[in-house]
Protein backbone atom coordinates (compact mmCIF):
# COMPACT_ATOMS: atom_id res chain seq x y z
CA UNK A 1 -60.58 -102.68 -38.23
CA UNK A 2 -60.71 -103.21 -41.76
CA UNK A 3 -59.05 -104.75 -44.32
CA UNK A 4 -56.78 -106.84 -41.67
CA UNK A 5 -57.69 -109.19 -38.82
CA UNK A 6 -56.97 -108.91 -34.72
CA UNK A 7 -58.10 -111.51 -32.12
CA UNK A 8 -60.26 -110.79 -29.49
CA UNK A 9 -57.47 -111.35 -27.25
CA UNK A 10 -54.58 -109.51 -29.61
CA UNK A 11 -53.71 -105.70 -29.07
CA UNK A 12 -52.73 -104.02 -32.53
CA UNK A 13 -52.15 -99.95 -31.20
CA UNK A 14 -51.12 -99.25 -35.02
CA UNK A 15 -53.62 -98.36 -38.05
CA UNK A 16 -50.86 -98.94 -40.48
CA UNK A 17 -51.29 -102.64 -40.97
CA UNK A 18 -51.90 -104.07 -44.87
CA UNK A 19 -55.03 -106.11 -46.22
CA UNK A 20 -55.44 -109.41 -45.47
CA UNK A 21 -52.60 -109.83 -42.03
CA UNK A 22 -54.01 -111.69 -39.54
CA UNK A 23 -52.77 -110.81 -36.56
CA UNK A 24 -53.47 -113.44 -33.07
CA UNK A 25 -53.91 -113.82 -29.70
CA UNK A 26 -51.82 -112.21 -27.23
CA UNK A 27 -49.35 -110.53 -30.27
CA UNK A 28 -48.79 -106.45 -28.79
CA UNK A 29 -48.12 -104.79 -31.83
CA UNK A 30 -47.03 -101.11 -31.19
CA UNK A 31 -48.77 -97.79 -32.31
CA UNK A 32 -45.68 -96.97 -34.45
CA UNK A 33 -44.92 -99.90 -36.30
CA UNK A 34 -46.01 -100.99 -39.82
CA UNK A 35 -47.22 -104.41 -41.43
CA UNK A 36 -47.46 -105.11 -44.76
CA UNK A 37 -50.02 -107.26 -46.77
CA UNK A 38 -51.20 -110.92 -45.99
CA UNK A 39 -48.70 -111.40 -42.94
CA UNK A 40 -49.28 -113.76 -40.33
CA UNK A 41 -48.38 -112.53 -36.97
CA UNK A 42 -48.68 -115.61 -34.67
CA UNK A 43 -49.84 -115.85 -30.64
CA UNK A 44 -47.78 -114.42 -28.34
CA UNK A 45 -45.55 -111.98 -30.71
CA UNK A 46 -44.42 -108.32 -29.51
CA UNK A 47 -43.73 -105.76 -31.99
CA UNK A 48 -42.04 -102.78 -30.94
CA UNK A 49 -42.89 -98.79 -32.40
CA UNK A 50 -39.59 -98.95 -34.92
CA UNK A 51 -40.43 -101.82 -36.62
CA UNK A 52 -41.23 -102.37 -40.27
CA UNK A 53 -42.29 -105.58 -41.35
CA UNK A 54 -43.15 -106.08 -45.22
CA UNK A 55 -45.92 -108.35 -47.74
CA UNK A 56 -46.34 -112.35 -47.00
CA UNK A 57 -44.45 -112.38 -43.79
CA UNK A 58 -44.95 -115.35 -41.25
CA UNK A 59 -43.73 -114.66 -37.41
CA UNK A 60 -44.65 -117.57 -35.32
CA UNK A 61 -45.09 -117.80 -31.66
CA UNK A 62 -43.16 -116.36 -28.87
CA UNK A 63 -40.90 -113.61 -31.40
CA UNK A 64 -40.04 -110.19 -30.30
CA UNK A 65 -39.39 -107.60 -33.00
CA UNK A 66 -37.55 -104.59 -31.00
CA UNK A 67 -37.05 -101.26 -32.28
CA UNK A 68 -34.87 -101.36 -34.99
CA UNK A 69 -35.64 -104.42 -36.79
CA UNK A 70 -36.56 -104.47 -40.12
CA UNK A 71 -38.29 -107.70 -41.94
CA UNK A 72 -38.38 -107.54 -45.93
CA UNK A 73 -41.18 -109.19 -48.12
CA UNK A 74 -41.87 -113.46 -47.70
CA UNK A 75 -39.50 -113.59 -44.20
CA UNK A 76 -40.28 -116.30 -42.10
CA UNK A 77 -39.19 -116.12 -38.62
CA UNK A 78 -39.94 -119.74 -36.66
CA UNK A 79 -40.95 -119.86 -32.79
CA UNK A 80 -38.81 -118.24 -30.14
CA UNK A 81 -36.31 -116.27 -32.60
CA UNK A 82 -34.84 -113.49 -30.51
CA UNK A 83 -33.46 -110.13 -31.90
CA UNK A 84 -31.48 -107.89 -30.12
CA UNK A 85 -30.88 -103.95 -30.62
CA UNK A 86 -28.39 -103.16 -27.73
CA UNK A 87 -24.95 -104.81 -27.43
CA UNK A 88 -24.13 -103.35 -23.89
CA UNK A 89 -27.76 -103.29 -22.71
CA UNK A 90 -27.96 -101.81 -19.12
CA UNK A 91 -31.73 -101.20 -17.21
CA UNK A 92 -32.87 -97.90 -17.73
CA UNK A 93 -29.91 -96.82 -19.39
CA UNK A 94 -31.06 -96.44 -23.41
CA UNK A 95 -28.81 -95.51 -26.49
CA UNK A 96 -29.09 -92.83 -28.43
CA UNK A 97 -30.29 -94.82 -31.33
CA UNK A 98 -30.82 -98.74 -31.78
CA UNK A 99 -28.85 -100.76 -33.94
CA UNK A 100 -30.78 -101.77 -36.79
CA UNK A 101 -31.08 -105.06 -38.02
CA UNK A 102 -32.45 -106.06 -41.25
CA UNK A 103 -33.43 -109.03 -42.83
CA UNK A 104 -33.66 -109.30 -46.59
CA UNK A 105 -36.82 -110.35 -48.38
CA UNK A 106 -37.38 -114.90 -48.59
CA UNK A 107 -34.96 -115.49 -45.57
CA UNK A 108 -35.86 -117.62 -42.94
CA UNK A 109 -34.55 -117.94 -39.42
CA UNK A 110 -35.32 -121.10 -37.78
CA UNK A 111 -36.72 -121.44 -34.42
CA UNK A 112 -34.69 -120.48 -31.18
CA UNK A 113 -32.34 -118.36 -33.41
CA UNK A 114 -30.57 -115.38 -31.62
CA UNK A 115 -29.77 -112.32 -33.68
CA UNK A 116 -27.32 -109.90 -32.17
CA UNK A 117 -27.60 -106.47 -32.56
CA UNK A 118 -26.69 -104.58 -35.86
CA UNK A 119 -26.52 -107.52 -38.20
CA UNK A 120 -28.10 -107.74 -42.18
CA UNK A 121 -29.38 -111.06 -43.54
CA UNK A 122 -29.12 -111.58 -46.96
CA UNK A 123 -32.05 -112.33 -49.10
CA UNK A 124 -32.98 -116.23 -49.34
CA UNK A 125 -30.58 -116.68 -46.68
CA UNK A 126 -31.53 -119.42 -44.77
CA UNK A 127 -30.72 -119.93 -40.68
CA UNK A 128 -30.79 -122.96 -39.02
CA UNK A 129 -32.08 -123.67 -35.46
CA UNK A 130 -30.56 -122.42 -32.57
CA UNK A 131 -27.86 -120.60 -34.25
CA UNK A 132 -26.46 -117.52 -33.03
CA UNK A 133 -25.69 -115.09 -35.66
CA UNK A 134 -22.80 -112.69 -34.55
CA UNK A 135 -22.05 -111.28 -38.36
CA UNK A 136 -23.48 -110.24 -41.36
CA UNK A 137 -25.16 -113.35 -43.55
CA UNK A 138 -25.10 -113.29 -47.45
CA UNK A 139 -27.64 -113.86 -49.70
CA UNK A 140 -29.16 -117.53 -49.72
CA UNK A 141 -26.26 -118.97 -47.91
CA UNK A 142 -27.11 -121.26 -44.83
CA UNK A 143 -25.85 -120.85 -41.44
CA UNK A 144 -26.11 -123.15 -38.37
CA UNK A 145 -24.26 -123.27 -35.27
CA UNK A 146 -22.89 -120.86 -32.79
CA UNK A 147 -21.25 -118.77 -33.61
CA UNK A 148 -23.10 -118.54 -36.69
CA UNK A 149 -21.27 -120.19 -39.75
CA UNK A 150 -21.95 -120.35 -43.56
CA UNK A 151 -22.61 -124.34 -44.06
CA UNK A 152 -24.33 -124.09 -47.41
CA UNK A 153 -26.20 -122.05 -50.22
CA UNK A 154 -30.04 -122.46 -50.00
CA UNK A 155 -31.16 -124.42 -53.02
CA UNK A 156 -28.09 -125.37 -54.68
CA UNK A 157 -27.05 -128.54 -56.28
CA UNK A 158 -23.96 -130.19 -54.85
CA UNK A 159 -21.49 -131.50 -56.82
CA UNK A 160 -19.03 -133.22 -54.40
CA UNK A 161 -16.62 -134.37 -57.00
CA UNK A 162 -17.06 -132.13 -59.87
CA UNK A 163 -15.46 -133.06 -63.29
CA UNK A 164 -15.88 -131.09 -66.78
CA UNK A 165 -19.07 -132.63 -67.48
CA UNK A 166 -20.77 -131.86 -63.49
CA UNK A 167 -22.27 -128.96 -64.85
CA UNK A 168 -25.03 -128.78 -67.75
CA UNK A 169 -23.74 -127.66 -70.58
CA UNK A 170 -26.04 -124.45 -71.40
CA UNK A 171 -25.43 -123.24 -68.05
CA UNK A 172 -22.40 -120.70 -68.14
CA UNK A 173 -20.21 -122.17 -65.73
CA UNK A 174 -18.30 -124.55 -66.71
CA UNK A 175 -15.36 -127.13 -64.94
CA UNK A 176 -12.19 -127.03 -66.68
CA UNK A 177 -9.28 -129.70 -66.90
CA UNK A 178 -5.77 -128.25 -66.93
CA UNK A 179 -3.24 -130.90 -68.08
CA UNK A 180 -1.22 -132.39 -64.76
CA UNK A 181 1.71 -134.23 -64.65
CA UNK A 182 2.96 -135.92 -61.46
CA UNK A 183 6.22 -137.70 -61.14
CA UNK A 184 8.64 -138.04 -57.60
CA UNK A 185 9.76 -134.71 -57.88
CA UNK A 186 6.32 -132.71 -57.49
CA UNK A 187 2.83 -132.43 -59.63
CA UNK A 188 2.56 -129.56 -61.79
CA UNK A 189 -0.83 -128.56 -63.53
CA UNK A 190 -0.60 -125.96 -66.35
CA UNK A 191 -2.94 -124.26 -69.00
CA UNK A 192 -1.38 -123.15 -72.57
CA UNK A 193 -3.28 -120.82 -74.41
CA UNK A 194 -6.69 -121.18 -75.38
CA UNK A 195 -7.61 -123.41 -72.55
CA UNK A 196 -8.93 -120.66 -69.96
CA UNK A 197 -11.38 -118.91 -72.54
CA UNK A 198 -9.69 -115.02 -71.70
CA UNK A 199 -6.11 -114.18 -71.64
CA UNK A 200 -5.60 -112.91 -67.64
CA UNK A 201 -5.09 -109.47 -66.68
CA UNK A 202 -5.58 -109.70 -63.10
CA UNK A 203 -4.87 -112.22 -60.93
CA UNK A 204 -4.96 -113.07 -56.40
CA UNK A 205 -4.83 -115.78 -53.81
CA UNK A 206 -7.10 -115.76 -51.25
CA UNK A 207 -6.09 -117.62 -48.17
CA UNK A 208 -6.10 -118.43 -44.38
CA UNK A 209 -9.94 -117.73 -44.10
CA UNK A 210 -11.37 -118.67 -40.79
CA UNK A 211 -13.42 -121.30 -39.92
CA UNK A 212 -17.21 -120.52 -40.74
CA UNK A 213 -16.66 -117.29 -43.00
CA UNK A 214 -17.79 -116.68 -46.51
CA UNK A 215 -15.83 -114.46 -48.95
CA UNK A 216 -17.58 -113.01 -52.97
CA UNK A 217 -21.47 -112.47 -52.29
CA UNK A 218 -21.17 -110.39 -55.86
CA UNK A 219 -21.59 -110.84 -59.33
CA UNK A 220 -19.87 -108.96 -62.01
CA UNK A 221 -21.26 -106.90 -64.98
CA UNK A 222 -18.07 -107.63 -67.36
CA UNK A 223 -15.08 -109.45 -65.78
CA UNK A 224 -14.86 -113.34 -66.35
CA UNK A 225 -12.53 -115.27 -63.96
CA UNK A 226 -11.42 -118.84 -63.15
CA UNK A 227 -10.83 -120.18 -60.12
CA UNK A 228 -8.72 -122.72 -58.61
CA UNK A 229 -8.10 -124.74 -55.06
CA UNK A 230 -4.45 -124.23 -55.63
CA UNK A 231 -3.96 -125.83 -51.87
CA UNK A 232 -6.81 -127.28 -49.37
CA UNK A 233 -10.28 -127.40 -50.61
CA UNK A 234 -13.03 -124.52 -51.09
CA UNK A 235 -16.86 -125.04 -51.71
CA UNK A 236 -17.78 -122.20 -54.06
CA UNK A 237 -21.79 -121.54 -55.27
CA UNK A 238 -22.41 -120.13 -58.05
CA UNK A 239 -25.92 -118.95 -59.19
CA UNK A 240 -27.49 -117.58 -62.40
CA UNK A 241 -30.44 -116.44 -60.84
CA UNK A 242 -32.62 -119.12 -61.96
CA UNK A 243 -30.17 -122.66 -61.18
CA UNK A 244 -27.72 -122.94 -58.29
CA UNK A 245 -24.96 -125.38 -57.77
CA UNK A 246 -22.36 -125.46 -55.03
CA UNK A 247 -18.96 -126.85 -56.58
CA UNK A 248 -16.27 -128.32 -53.78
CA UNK A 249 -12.90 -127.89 -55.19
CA UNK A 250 -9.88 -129.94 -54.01
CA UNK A 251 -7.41 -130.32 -56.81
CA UNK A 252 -5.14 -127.67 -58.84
CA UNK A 253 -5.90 -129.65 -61.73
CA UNK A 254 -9.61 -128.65 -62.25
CA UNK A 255 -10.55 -124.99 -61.87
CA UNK A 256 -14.05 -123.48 -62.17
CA UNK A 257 -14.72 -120.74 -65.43
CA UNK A 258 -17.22 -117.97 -64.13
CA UNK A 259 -18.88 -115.77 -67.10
CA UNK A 260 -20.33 -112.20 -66.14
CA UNK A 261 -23.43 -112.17 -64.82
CA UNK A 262 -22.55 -115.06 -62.10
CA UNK A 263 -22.91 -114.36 -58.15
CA UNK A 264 -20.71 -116.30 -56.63
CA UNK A 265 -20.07 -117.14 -53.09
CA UNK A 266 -17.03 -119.23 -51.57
CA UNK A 267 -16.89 -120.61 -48.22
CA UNK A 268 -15.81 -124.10 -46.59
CA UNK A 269 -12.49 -123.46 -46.59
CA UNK A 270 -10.16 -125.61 -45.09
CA UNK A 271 -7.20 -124.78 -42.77
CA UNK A 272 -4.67 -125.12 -45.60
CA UNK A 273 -7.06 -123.81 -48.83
CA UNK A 274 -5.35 -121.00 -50.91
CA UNK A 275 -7.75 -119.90 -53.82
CA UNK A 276 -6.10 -118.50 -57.53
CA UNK A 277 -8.22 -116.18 -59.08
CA UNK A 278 -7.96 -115.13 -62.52
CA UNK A 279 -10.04 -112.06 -63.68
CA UNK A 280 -10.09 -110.83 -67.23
CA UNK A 281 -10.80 -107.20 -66.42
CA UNK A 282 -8.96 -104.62 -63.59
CA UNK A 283 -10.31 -104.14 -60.14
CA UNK A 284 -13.39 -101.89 -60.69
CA UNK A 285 -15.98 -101.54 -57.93
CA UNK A 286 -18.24 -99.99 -59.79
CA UNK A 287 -18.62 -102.78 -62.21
CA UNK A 288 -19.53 -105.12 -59.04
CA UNK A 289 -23.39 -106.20 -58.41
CA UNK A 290 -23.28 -106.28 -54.77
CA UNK A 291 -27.12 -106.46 -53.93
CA UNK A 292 -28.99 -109.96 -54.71
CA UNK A 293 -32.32 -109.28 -55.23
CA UNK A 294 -30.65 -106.22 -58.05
CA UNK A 295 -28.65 -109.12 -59.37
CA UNK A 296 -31.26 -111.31 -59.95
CA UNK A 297 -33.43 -108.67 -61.91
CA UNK A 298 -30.36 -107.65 -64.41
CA UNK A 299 -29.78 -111.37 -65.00
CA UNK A 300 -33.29 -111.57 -65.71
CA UNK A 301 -33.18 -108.65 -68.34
CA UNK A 302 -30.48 -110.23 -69.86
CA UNK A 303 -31.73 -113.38 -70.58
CA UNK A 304 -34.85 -111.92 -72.28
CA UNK A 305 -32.67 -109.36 -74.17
């Protein structure tokens, strides 16, 4: 076969396999499914017909890629990862169609991971060992445990007790001081004009988010906002598409300013955390980058315009 590699001992039934995969001993790779460039398909693997698997992709030992599944460019997938298609899975009873699950271009899943049926995996996202991922997972976070939760954001600085000077200075982001006053009868933190660099035309509280969940996964194209831990404590990322820092909030008295052009990502709430958002544009979908990979290419642009 040329252009790719097969052991001796390997069965590859499909021709539509890219230069340079190497593809080992005792791996079964279907007559429908497709490889992309320089992969490295490891002893032992079973690939199913409906599978696509794209460039620079590593699946080690003991993986089976069902019908369905769907690996983007530079995925690693680590021993013993198991995917599922079928949520009510009965013997030789089949569903109409398989749930597809996809898995978005750098992400890794650690060994012994279990996938259930149906579920996307952001790009960069990274998934620790044995966890067992029940929902979707956005871009670059980091999930361990089972159920799956988000723990962290792949790459990113933490800044554990952030003041206005945590975060470098040509960055965009930036920590803000309000002024706070405490006495016996309560603590009030305020901002007078001028201090939150755009005068508020939107504003919500975000609160009683369970255990383990992640809320934003978006950048925006216009809107500014700034964001405080009004009660409880948050952990929010926030990524320009080159640096990455993860910023715990835990006091009204210090909120985080977020320019366009900033995907964002909250998560390690606590019980009691309600987060105030203020947002200097309307609610427009449209004006929403939803997609990670997209976001990192218009922040790109940007920069070099």
């Amino acid at each position: 076969m040329s252009g790719f590699f097969v052991h001796p001992q390997g069965i590859c039934e499909t021709t539509q396999v890219g230069e340079g995969t190497r593809i080992w001993a005792f791996a079964h790779v279907l007559s429908g499914a497709r490889i992309g460039r320089n992969c490295n398909i490891c002893d032992g693997v079973f690939v199913e017909d409906d599978v696509t698997i794209g460039d620079d992709v590593t699946v080690k030992c003991g993986v089976q890629l069902w019908n369905g599944v769907r690996l983007g460019n530079r995925v690693f997938v680590g021993p013993n990862a198991t995917f599922t298609n079928d949520r009510l899975p009965r013997s030789k009873q089949h569903p109409a169609a398989y749930a597809r699950t996809t898995v978005g271009e750098g992400a890794s899943i650690g060994a012994n991971v279990t996938i259930l049926p149906g579920i996307g995996i952001g790009a960069g996202a990274m998934i620790g060992a044995g966890a067992v991922v029940t929902r979707d997972v956005p871009a670059r976070t980091v999930v361990v445990g089972n159920p799956g939760r988000v723990a962290g954001y792949a790459g990113a600085v933490e800044l554990q007790d952030p003041s206005p000077d945590s975060l470098p200075h040509d960055y965009g982001p930036s920590l803000i001081r309000l002024d706070t006053y405490a006495e016996a009868r309560g603590r009030l933190s305020a901002a007078d004009d001028g201090v939150i660099p755009f005068s508020p035309k939107r504003f919500f509280l975000v609160d009683k988010v369970p255990v383990g969940e992640a809320r934003g996964s978006h950048a925006h194209h216009v809107s500014q906002q700034f964001i405080v831990a009004v009660s409880g404590q948050v952990v929010v990322a926030i990524d320009d598409g080159r640096r990455a820092y993860s910023v715990r909030l835990s006091h009204p008295g210090i909120g985080l300013y977020l320019p366009p052009l900033i995907w964002s990502v909250q998560f390690g709430h606590s019980s009691d955390a309600v987060l105030l958002v203020l947002a200097s544009e309307p609610y427009d979908k449209s004006k929403y980058i939803s997609d990670y990979v997209e976001f990192c290419s218009i922040a790109s642009t940007a920069r070099i315009g």
